[in-house]
N, C-alpha and C. Protein backbone atom coordinates (compact mmCIF):
# COMPACT_ATOMS: atom_id res chain seq x y z
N UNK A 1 18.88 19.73 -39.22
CA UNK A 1 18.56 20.29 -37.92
C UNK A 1 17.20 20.96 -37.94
N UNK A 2 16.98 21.84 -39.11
CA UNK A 2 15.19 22.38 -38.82
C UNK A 2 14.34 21.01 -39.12
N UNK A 3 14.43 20.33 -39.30
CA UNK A 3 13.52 19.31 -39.52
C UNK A 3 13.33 18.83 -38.26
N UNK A 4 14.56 18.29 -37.15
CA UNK A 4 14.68 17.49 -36.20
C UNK A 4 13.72 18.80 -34.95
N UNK A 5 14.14 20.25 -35.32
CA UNK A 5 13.81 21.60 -34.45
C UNK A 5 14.59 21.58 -33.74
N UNK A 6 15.90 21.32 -33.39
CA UNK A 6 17.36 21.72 -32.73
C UNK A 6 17.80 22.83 -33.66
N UNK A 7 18.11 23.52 -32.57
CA UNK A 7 18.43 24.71 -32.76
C UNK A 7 20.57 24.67 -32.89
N UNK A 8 20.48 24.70 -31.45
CA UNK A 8 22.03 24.17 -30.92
C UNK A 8 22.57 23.17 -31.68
N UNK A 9 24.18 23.25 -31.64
CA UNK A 9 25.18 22.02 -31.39
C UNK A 9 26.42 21.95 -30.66
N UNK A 10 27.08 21.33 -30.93
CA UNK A 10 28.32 20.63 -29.89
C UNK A 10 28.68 20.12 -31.21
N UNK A 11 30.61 20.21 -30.92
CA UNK A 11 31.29 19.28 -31.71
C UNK A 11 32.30 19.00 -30.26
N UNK A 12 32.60 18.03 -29.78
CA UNK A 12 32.80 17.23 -28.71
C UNK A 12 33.97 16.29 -28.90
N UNK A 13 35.17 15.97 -28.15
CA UNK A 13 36.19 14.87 -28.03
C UNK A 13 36.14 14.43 -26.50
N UNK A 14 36.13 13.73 -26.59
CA UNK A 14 37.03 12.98 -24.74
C UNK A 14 38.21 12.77 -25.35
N UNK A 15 39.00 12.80 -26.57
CA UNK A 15 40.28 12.11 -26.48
C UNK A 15 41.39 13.56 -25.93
N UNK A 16 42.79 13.10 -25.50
CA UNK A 16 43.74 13.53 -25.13
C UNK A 16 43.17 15.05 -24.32
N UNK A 17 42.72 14.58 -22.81
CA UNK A 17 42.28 16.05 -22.10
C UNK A 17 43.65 16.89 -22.05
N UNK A 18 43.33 18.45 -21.65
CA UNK A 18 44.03 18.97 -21.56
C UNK A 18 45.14 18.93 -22.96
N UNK A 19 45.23 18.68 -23.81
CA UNK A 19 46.17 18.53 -25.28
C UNK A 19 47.20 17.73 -24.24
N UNK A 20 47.13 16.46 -23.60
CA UNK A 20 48.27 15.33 -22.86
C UNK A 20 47.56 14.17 -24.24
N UNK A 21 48.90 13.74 -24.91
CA UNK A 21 48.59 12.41 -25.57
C UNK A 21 48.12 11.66 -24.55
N UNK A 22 47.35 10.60 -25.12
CA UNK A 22 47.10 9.31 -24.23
C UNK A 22 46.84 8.09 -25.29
N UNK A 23 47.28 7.29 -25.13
CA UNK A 23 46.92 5.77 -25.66
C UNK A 23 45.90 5.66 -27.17
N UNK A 24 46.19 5.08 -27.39
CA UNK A 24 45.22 5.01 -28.76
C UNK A 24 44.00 4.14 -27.77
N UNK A 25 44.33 3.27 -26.81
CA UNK A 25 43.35 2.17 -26.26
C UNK A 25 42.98 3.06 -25.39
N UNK A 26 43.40 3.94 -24.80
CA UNK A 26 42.69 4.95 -23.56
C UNK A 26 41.68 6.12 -24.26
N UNK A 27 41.92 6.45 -25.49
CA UNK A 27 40.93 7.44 -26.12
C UNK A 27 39.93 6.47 -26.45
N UNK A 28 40.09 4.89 -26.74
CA UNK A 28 39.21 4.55 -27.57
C UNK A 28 38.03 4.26 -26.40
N UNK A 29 38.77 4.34 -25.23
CA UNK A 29 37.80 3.87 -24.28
C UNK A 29 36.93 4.99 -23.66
N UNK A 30 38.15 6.30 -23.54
CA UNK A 30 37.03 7.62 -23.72
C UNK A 30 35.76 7.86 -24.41
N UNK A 31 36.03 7.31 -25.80
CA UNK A 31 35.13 8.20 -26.69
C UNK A 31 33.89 7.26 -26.61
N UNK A 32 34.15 5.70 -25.87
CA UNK A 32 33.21 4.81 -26.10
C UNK A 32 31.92 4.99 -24.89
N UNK A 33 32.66 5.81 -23.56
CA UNK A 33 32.01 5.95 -22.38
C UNK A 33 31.36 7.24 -22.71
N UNK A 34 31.55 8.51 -23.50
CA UNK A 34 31.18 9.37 -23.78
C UNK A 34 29.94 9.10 -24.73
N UNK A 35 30.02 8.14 -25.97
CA UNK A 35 29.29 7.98 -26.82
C UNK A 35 28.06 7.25 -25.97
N UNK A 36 28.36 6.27 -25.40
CA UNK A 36 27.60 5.86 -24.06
C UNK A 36 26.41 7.12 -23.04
N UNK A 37 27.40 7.64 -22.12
CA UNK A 37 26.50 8.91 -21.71
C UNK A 37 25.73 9.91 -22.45
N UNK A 38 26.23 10.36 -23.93
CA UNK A 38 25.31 11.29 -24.67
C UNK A 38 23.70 10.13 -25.08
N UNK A 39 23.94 8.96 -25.28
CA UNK A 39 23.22 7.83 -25.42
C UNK A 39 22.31 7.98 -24.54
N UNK A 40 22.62 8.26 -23.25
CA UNK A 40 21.69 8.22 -22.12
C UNK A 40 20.91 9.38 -21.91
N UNK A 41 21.63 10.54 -22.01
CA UNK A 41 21.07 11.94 -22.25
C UNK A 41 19.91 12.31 -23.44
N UNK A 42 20.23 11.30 -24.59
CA UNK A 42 19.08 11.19 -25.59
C UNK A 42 19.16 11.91 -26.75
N UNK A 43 20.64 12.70 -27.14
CA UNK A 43 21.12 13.56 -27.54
C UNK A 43 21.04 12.71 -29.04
N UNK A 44 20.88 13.17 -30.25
CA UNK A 44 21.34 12.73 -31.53
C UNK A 44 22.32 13.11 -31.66
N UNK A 45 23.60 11.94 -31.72
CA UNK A 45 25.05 12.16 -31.95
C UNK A 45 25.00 11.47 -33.14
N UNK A 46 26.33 12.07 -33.84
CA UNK A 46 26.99 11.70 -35.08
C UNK A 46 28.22 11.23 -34.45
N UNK A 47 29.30 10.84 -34.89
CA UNK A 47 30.30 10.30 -35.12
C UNK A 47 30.95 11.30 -36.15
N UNK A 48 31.78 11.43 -35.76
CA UNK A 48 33.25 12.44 -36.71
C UNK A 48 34.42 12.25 -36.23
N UNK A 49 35.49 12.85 -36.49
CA UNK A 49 36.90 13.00 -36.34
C UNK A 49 37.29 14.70 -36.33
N UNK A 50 37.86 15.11 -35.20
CA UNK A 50 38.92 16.37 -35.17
C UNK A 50 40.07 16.11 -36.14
N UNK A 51 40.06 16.88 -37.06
CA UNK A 51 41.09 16.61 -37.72
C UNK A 51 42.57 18.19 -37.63
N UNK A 52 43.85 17.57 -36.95
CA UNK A 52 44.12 18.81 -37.02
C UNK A 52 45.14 19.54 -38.09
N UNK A 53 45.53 20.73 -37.87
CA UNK A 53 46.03 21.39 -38.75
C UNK A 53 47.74 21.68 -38.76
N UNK A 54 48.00 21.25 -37.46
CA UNK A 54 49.58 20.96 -37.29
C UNK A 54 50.04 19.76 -37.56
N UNK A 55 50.91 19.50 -38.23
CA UNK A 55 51.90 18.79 -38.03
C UNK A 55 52.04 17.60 -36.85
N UNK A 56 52.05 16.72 -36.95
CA UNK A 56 52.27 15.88 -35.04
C UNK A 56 51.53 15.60 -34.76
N UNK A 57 50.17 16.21 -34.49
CA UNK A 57 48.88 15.55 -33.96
C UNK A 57 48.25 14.70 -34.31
N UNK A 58 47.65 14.05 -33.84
CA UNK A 58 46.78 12.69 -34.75
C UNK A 58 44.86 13.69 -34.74
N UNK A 59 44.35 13.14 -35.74
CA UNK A 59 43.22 13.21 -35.69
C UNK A 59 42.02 12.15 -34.33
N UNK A 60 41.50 13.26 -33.48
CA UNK A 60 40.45 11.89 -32.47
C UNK A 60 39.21 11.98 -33.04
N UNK A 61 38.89 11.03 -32.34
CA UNK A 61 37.44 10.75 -33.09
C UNK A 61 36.38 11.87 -31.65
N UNK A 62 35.54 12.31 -32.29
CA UNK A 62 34.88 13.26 -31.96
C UNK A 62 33.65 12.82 -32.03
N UNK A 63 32.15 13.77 -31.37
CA UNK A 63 30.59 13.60 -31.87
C UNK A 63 30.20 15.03 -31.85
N UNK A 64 29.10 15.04 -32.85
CA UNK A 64 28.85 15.99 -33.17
C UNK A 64 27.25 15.88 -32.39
N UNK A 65 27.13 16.60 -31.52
CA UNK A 65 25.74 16.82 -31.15
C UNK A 65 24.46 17.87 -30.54
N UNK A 66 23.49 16.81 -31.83
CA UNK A 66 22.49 18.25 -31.90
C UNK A 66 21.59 18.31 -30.75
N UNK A 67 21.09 19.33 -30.74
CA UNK A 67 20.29 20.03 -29.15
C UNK A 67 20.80 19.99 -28.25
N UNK A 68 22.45 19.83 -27.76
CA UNK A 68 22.66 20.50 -26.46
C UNK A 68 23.00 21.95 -26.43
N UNK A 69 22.47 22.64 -25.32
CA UNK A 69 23.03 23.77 -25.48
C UNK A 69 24.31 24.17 -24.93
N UNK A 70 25.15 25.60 -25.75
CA UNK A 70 25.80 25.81 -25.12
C UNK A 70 26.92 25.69 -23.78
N UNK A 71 25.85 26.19 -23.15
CA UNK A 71 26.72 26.35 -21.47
C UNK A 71 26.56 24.64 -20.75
N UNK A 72 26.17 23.88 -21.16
CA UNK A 72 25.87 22.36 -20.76
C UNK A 72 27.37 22.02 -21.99
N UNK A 73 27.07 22.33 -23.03
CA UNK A 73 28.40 21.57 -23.89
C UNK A 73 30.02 22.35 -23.39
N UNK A 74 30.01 22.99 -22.50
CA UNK A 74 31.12 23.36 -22.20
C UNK A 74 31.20 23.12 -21.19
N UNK A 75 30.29 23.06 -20.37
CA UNK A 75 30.38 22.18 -18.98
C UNK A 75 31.03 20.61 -19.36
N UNK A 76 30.62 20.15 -20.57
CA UNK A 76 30.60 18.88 -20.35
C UNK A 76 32.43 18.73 -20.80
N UNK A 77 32.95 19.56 -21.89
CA UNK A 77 34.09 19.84 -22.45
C UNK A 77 34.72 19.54 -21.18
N UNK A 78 34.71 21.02 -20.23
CA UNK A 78 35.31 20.79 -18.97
C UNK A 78 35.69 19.77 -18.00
N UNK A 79 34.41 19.18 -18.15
CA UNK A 79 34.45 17.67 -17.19
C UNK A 79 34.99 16.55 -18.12
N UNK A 80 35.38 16.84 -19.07
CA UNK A 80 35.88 15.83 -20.10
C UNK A 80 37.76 15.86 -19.87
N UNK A 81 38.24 17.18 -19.29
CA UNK A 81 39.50 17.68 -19.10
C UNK A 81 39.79 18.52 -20.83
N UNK A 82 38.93 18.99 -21.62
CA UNK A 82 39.07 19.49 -22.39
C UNK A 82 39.62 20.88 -22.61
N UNK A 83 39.95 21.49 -23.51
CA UNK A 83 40.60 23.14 -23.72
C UNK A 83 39.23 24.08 -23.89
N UNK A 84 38.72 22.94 -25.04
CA UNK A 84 38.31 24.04 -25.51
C UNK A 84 36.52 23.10 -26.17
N UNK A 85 35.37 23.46 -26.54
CA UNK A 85 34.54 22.65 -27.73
C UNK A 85 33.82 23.46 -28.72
N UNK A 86 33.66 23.09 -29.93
CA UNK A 86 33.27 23.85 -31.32
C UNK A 86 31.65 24.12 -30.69
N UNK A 87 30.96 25.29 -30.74
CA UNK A 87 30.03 25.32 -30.33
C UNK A 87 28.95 25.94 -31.86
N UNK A 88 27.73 25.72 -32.04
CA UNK A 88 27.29 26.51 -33.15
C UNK A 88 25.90 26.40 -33.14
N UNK A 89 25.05 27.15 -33.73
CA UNK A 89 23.59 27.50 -33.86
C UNK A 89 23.18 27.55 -34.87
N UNK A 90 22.09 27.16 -35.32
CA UNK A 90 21.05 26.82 -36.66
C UNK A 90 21.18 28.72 -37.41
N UNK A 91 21.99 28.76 -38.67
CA UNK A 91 22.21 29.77 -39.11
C UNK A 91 23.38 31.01 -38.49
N UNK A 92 24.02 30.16 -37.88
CA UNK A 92 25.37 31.20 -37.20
C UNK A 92 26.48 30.59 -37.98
N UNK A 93 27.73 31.25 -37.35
CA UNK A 93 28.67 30.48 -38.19
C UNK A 93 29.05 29.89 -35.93
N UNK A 94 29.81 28.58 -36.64
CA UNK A 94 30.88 27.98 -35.82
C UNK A 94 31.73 28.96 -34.81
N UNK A 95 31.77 28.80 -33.50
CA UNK A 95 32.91 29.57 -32.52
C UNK A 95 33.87 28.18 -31.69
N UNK A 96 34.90 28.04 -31.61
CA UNK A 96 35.24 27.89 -30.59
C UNK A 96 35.26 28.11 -29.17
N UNK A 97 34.94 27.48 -28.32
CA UNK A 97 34.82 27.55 -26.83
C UNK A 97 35.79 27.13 -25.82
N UNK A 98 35.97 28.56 -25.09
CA UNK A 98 37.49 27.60 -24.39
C UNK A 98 36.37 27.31 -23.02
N UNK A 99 37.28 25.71 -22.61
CA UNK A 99 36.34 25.30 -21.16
C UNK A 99 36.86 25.90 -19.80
N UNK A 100 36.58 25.86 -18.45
CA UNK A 100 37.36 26.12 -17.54
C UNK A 100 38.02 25.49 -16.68
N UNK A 101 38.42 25.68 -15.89
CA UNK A 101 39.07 24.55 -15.13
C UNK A 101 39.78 23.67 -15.38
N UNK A 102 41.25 23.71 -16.73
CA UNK A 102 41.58 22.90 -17.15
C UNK A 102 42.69 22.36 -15.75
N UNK A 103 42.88 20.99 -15.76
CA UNK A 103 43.68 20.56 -15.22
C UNK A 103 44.65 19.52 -16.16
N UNK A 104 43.94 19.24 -17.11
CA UNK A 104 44.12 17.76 -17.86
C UNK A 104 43.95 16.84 -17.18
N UNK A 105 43.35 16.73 -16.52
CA UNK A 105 42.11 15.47 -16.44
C UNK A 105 41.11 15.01 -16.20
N UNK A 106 40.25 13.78 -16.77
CA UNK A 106 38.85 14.36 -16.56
C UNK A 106 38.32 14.31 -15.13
N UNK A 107 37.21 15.18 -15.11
CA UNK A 107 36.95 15.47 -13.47
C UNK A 107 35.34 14.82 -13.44
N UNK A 108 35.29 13.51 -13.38
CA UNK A 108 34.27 13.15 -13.14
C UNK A 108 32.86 13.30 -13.78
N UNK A 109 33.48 13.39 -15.14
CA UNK A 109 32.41 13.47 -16.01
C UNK A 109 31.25 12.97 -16.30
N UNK A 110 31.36 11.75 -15.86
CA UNK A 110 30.03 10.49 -16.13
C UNK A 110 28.92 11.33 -15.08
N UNK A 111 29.24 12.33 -14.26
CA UNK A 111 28.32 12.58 -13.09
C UNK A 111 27.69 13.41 -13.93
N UNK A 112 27.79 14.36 -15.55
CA UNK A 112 27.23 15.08 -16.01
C UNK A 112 25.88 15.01 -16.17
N UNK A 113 24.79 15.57 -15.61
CA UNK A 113 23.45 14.74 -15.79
C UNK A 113 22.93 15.65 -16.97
N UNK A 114 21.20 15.53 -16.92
CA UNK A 114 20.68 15.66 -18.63
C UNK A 114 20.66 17.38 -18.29
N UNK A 115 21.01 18.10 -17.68
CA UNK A 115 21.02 19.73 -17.89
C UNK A 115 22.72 20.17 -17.56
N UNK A 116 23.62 19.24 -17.40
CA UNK A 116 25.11 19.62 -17.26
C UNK A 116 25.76 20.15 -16.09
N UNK A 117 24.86 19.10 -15.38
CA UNK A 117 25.10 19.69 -13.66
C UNK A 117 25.78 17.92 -13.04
């Protein structure tokens, strides 16, 4: 990240909004339209996996991405139908972020443009 000069990150899912299972073929199609739009935004994404810590859950595939900020990566969480997204800064430690407006489902996310409006 000091090399690239991103400061910010995002650790990011579209799969299962709101914690509602959905399809192995419906996440895969999430994460592919998501990986898509950060594409367009210009964002350097990685590829990862949420892996969780209970029992029952499956691990989704996630992106990790550098230079968005903050209040745009929780906007975007939100519009994703998300809880919550890992948020973190060049020399901080990691926070969790809860989003708002959960309904469990996504609310029109693709409309997210390049400042999270």
């Amino acid at each position: 990240m000091r090399e690239s000069g991103e400061t910010y990150w995002a650790f990011v899912t579209a799969n299962n909004p709101g914690s509602e299972r959905l399809s192995a073929a419906e996440n895969r199609e999430r994460s592919g339209q998501l990986r898509s739009r950060l594409q367009e935004l210009r964002y350097r994404v990685f590829p990862g996996r949420g892996v969780p810590q209970e029992a029952g859950w499956i691990a989704e595939e996630s992106f990790l991405i550098l230079g968005i900020p903050p209040e745009e990566a929780i906007r975007l969480g939100a519009a994703l139908g998300q809880n919550a997204v890992v948020l973190g800064s060049l020399g901080k430690t990691a926070e969790l972020a809860f989003c708002p407006s959960q309904n469990g489902q996504a609310e029109n996310w693709r409309e997210v443009d390049e400042h999270g409006e």
